[in-house]
PDB file of N, CA and C in Angstrom:
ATOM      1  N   UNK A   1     182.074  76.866  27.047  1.00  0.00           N
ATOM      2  CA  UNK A   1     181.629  77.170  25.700  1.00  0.00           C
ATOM      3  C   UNK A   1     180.148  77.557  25.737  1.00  0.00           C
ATOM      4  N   UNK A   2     179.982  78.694  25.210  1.00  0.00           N
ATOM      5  CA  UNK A   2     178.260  79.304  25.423  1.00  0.00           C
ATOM      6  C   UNK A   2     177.168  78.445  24.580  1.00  0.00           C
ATOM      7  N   UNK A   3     177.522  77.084  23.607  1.00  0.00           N
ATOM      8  CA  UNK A   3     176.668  76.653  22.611  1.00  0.00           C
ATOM      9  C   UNK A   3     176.081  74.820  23.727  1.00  0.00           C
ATOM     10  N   UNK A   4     177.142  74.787  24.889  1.00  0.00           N
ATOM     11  CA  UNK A   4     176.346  74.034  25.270  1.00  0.00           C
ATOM     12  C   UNK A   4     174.908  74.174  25.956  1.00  0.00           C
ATOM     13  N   UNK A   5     174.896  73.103  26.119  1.00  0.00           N
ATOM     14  CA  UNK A   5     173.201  72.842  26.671  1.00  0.00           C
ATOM     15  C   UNK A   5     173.196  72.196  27.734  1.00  0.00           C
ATOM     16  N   UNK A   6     172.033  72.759  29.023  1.00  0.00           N
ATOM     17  CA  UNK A   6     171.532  72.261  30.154  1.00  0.00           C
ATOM     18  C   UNK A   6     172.716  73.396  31.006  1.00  0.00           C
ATOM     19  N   UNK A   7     173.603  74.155  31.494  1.00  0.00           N
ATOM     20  CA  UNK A   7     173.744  75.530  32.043  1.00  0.00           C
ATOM     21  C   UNK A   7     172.929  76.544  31.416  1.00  0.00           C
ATOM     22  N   UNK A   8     172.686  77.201  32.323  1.00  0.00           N
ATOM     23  CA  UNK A   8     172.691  79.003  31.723  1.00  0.00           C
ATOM     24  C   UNK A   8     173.801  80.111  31.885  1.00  0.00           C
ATOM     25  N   UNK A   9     173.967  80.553  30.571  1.00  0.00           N
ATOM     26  CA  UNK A   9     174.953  81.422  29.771  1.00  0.00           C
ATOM     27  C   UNK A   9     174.828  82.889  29.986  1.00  0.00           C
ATOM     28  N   UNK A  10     175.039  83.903  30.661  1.00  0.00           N
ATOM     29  CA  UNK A  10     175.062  85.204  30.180  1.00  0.00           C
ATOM     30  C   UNK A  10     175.404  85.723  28.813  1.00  0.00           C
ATOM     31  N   UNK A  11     174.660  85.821  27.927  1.00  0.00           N
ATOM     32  CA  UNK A  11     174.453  86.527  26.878  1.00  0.00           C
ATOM     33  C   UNK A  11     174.869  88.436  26.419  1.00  0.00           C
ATOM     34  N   UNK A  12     175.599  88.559  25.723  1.00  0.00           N
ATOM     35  CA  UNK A  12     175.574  89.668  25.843  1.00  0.00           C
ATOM     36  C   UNK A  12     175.100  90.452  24.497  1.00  0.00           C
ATOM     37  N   UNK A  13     174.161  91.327  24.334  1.00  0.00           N
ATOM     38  CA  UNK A  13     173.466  91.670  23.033  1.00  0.00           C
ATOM     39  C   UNK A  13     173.490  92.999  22.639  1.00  0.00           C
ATOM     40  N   UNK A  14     174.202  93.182  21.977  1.00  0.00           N
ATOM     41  CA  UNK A  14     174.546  93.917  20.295  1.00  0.00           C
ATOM     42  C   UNK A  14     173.447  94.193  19.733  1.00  0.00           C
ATOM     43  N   UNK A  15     172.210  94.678  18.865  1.00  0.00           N
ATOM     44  CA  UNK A  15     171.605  94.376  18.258  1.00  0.00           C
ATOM     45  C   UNK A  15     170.796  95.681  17.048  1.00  0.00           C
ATOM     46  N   UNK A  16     170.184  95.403  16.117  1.00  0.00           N
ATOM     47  CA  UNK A  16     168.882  96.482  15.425  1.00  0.00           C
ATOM     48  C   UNK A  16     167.796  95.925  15.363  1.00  0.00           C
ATOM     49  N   UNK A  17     167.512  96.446  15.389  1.00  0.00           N
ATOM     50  CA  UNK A  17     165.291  96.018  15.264  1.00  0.00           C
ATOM     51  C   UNK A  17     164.557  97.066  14.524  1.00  0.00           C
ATOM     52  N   UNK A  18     164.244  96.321  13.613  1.00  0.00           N
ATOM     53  CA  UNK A  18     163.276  96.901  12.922  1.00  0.00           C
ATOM     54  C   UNK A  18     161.747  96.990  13.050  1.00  0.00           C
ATOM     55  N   UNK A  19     161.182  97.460  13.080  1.00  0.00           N
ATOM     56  CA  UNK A  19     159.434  97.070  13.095  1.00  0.00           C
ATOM     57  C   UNK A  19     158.181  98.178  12.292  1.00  0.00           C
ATOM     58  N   UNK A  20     157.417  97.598  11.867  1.00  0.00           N
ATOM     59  CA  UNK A  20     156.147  98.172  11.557  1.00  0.00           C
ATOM     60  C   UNK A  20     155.678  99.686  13.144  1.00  0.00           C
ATOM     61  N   UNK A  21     156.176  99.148  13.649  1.00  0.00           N
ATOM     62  CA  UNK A  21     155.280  99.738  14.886  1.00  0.00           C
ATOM     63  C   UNK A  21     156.677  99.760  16.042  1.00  0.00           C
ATOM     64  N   UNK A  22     157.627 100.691  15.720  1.00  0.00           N
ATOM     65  CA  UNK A  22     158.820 100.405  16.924  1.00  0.00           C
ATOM     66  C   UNK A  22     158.021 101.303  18.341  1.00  0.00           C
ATOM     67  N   UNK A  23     157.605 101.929  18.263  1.00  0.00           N
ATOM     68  CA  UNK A  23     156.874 102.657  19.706  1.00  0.00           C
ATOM     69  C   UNK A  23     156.206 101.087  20.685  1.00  0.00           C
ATOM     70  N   UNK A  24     156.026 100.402  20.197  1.00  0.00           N
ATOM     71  CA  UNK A  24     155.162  99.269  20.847  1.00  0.00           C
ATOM     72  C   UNK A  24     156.251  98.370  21.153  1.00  0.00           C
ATOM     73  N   UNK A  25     157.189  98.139  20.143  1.00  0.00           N
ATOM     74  CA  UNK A  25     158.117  96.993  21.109  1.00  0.00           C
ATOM     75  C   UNK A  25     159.207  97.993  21.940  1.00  0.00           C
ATOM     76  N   UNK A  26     159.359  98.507  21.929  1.00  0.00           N
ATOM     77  CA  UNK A  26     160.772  99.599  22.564  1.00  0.00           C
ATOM     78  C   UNK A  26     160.811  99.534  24.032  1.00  0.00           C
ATOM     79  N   UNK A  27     159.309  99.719  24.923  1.00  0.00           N
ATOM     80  CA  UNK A  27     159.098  98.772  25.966  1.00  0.00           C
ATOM     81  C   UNK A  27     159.487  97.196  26.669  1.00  0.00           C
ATOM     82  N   UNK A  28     159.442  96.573  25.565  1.00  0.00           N
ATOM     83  CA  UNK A  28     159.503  95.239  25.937  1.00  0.00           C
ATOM     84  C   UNK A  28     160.659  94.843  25.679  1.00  0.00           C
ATOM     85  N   UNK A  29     161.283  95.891  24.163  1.00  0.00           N
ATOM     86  CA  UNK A  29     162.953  95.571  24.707  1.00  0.00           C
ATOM     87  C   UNK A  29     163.965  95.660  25.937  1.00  0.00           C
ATOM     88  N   UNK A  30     163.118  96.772  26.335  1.00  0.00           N
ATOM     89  CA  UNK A  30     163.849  97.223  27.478  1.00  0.00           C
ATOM     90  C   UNK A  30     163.913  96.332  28.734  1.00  0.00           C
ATOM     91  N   UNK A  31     162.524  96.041  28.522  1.00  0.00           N
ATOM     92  CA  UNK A  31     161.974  95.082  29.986  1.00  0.00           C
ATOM     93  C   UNK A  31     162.785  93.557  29.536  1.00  0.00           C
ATOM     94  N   UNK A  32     162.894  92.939  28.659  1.00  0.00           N
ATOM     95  CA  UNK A  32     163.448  91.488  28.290  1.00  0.00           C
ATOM     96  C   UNK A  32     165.108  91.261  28.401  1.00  0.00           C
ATOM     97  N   UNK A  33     165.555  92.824  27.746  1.00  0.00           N
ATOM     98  CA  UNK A  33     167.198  92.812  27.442  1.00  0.00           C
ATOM     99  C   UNK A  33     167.549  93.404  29.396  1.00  0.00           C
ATOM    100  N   UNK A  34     166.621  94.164  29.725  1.00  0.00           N
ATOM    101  CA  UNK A  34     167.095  94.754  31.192  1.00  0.00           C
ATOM    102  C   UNK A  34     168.443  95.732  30.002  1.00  0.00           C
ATOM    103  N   UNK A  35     168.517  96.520  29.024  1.00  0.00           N
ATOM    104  CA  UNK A  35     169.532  97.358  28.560  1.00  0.00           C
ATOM    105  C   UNK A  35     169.543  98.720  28.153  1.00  0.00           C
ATOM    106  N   UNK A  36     169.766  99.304  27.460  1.00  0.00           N
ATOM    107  CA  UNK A  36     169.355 100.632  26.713  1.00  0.00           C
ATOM    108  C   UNK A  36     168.908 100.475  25.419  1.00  0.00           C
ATOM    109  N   UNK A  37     168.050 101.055  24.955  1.00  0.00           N
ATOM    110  CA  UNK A  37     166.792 101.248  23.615  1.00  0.00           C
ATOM    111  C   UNK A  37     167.550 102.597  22.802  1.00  0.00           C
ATOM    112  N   UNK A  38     167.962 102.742  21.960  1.00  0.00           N
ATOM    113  CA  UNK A  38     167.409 103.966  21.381  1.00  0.00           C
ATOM    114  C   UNK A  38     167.332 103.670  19.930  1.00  0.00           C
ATOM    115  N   UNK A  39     166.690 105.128  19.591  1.00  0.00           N
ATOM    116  CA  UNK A  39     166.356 105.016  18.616  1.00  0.00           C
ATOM    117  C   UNK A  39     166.808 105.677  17.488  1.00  0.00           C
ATOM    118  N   UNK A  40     166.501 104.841  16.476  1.00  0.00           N
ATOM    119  CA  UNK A  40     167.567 105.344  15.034  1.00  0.00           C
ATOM    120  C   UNK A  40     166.783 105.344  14.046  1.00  0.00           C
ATOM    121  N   UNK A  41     167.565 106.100  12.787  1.00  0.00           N
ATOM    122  CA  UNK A  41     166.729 106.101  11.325  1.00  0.00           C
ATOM    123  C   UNK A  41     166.139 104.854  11.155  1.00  0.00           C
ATOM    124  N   UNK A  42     167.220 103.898  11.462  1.00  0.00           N
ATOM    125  CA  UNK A  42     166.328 102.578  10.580  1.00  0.00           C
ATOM    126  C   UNK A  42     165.773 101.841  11.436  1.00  0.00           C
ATOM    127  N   UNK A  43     165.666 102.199  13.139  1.00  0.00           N
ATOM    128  CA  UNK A  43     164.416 101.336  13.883  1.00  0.00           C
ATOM    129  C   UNK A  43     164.766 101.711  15.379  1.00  0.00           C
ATOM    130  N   UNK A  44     165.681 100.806  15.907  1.00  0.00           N
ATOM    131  CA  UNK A  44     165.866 100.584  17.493  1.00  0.00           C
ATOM    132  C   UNK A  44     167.052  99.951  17.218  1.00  0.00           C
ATOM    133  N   UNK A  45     168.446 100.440  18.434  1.00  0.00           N
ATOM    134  CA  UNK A  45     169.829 100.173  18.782  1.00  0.00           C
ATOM    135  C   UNK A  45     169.279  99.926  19.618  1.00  0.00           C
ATOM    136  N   UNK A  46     169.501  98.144  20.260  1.00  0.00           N
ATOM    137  CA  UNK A  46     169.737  98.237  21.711  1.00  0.00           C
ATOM    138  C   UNK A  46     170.815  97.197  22.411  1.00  0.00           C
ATOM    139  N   UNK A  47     171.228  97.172  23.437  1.00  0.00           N
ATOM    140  CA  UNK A  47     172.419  96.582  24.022  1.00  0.00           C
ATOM    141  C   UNK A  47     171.893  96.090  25.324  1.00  0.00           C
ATOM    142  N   UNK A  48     172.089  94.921  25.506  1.00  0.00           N
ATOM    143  CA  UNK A  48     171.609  94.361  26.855  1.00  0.00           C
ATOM    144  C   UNK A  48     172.313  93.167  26.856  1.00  0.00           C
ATOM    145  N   UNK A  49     171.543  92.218  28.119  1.00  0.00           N
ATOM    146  CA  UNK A  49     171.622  90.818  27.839  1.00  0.00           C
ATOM    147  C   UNK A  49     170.688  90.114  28.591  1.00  0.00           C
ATOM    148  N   UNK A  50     170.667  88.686  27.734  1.00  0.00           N
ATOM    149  CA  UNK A  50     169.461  87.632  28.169  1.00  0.00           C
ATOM    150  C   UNK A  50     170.457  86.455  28.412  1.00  0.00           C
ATOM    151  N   UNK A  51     169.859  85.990  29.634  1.00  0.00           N
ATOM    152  CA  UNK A  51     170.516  84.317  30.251  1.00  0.00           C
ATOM    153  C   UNK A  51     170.064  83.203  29.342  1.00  0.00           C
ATOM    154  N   UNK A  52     170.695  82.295  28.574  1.00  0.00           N
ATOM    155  CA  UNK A  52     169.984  80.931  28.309  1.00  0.00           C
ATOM    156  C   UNK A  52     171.100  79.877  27.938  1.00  0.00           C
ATOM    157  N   UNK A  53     170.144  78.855  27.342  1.00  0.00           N
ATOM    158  CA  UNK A  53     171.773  77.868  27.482  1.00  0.00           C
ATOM    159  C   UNK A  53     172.397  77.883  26.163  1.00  0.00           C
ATOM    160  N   UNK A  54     172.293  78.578  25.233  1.00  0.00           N
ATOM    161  CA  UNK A  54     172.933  78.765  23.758  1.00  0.00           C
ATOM    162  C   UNK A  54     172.354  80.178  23.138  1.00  0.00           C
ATOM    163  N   UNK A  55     173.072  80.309  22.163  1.00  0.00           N
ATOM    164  CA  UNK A  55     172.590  81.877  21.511  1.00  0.00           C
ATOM    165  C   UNK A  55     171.398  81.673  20.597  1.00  0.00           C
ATOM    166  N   UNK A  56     171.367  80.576  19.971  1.00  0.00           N
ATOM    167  CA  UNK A  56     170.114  80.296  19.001  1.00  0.00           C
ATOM    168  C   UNK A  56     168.923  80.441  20.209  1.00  0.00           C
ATOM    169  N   UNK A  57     168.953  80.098  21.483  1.00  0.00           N
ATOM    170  CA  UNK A  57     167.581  79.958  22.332  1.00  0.00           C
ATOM    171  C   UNK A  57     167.281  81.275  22.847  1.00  0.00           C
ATOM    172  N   UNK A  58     168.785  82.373  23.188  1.00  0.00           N
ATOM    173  CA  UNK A  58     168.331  83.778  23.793  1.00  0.00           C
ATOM    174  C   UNK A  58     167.550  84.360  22.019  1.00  0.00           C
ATOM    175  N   UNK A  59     168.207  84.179  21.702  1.00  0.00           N
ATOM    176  CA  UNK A  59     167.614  84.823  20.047  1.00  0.00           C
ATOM    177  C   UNK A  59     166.110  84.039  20.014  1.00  0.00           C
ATOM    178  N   UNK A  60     165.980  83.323  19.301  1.00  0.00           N
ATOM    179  CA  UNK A  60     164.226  82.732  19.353  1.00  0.00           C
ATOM    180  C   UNK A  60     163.584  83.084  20.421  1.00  0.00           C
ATOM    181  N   UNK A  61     163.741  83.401  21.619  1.00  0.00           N
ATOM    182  CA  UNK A  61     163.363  83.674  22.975  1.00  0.00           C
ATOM    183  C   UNK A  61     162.819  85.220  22.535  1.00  0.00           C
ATOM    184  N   UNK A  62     163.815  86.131  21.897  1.00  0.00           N
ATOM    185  CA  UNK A  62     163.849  87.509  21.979  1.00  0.00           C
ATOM    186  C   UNK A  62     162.444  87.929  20.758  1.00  0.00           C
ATOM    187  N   UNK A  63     163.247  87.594  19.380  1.00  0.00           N
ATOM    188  CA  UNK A  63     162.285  87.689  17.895  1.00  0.00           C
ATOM    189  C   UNK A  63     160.884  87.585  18.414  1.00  0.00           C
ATOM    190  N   UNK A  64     160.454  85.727  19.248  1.00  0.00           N
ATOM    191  CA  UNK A  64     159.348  85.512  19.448  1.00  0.00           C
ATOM    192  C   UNK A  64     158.717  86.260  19.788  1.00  0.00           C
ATOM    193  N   UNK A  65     159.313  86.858  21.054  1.00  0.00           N
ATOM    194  CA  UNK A  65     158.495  87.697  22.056  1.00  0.00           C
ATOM    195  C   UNK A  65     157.956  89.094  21.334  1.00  0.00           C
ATOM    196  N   UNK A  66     159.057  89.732  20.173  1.00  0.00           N
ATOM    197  CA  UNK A  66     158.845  90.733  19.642  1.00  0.00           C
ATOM    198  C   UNK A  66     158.098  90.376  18.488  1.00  0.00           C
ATOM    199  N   UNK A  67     157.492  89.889  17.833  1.00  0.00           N
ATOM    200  CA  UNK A  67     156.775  89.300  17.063  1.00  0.00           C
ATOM    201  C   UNK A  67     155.569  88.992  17.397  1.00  0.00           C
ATOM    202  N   UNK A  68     155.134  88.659  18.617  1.00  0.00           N
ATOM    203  CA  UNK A  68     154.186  88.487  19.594  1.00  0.00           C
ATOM    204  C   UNK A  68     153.245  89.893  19.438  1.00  0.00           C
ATOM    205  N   UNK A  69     154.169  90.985  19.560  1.00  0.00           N
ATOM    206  CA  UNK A  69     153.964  92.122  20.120  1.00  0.00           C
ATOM    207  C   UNK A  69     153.649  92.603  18.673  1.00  0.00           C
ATOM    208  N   UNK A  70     154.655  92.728  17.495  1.00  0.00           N
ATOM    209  CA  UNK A  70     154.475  93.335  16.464  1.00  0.00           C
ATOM    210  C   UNK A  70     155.061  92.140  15.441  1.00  0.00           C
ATOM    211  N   UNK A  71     153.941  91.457  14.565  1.00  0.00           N
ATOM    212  CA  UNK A  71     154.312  90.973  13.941  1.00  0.00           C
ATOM    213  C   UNK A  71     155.766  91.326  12.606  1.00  0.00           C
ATOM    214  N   UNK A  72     156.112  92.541  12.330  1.00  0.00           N
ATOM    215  CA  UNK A  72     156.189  92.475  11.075  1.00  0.00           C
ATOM    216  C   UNK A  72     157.921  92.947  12.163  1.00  0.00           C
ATOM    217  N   UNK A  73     158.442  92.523  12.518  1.00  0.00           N
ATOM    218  CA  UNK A  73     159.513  92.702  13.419  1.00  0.00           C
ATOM    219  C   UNK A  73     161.044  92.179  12.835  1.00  0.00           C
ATOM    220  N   UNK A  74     161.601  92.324  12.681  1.00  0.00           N
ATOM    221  CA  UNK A  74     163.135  92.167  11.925  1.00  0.00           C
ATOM    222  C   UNK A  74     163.920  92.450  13.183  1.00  0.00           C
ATOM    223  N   UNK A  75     165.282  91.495  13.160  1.00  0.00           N
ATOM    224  CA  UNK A  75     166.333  91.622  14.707  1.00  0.00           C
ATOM    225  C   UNK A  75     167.533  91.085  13.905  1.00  0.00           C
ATOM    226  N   UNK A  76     168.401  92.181  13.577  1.00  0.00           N
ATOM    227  CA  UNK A  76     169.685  91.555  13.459  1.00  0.00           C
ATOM    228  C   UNK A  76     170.831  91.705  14.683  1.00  0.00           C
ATOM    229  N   UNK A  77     171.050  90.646  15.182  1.00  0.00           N
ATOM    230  CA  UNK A  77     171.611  90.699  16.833  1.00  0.00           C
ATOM    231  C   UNK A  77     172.964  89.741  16.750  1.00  0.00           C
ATOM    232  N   UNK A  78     174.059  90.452  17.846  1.00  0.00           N
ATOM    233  CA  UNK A  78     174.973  89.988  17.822  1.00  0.00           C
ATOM    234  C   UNK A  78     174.948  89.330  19.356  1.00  0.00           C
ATOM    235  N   UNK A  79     175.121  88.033  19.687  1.00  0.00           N
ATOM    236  CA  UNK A  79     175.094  87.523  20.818  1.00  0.00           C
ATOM    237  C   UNK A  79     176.633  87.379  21.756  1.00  0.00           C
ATOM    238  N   UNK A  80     177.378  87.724  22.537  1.00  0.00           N
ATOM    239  CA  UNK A  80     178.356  87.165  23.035  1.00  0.00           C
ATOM    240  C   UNK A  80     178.667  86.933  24.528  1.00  0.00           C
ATOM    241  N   UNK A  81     179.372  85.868  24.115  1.00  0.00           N
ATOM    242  CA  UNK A  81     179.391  84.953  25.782  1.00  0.00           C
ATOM    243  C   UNK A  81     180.527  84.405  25.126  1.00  0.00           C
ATOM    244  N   UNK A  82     181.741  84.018  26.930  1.00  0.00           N
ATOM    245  CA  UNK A  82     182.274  82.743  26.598  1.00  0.00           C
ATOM    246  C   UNK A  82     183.560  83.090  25.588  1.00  0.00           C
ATOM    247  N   UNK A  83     183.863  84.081  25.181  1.00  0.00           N
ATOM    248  CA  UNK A  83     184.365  84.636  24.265  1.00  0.00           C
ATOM    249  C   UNK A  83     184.435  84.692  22.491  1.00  0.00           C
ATOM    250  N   UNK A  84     182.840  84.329  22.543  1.00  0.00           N
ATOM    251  CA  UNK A  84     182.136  84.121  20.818  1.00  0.00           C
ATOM    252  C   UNK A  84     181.173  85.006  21.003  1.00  0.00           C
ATOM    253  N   UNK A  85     181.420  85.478  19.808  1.00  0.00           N
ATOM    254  CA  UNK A  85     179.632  85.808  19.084  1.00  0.00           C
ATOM    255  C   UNK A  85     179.454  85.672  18.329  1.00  0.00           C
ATOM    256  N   UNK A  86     178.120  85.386  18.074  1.00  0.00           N
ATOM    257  CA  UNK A  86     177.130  84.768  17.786  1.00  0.00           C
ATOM    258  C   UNK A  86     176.520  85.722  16.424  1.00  0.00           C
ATOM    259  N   UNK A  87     176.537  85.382  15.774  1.00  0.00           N
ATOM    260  CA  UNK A  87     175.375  86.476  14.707  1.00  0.00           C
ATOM    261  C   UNK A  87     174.521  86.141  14.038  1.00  0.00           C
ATOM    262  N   UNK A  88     172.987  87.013  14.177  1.00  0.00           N
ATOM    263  CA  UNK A  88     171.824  85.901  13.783  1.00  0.00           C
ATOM    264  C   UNK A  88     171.134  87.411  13.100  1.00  0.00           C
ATOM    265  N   UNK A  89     169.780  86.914  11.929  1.00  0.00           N
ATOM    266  CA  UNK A  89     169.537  87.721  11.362  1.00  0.00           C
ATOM    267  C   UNK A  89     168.004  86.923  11.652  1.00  0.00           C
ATOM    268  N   UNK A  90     167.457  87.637  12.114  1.00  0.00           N
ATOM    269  CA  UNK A  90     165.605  86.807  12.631  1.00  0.00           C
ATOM    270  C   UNK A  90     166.392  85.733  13.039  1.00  0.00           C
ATOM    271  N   UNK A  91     165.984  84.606  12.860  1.00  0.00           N
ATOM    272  CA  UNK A  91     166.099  83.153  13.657  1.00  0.00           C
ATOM    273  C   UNK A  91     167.405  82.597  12.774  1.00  0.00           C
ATOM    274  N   UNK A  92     167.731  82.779  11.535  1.00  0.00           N
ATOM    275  CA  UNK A  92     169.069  82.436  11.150  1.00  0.00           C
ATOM    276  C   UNK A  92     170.361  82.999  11.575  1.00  0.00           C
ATOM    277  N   UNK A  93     171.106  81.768  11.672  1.00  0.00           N
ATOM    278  CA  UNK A  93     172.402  81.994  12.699  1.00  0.00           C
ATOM    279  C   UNK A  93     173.143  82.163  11.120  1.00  0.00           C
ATOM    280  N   UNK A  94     174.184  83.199  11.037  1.00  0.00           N
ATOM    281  CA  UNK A  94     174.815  83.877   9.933  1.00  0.00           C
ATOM    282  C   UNK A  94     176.026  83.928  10.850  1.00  0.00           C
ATOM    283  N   UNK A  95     177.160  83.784  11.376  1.00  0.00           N
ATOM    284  CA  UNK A  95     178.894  83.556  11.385  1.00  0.00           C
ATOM    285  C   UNK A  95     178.422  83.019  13.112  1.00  0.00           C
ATOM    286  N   UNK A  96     179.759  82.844  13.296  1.00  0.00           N
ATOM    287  CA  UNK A  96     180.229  82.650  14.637  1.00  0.00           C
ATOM    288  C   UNK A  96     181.876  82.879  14.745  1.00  0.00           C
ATOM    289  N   UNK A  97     182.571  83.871  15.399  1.00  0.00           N
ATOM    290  CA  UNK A  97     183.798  84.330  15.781  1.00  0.00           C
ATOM    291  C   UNK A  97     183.977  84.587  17.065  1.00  0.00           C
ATOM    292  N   UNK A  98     185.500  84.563  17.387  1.00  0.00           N
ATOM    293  CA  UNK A  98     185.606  85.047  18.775  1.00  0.00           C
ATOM    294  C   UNK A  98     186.030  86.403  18.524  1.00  0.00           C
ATOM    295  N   UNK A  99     185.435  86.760  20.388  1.00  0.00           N
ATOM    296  CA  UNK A  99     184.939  88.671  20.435  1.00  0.00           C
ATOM    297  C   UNK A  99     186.075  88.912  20.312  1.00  0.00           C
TER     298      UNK A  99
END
């Protein structure tokens, strides 16, 4: 089950990003997710994945980092592992279903 704790989980990420400034994080998506970036009317599509031991920690892990970079940053991301995903909108977790 991908929601326990103390393993690490392969994550798999779905996601949009919004930002004040998408030229500045589009880099660091790339470099964090290791996935593909592109770009759209309403910000950044990207698809990758991050290792951790639950989806709430790859998510806070991700926002932070992009927030870091550009404060004014929005991530609605779909996480899946394990055969769930995960759906979070910034740091709120919004459903959980299997893929």
């Amino acid at each position: 089950m991908a929601w326990q704790t103390g393993s690490m989980v392969l994550f798999r990420l779905n996601g949009e990003v919004s930002s004040e400034n998408p030229s500045a994080i589009q880099p660091l998506l790339t470099r964090i997710t290791g996935g593909q970036v592109t770009v759209t009317a309403a910000g950044l599509h990207v698809e990758g994945a991050m290792e951790g031991t639950d989806a709430r920690d790859v998510n806070r892990r991700l926002l932070s980092a992009l927030r870091r970079t550009e404060k004014r940053t929005r991530l609605r991301a779909e996480w899946t592992a394990g055969g769930t995903t995960y759906r979070f909108f910034d740091y709120v977790p919004k459903s959980e279903r299997p893929a």
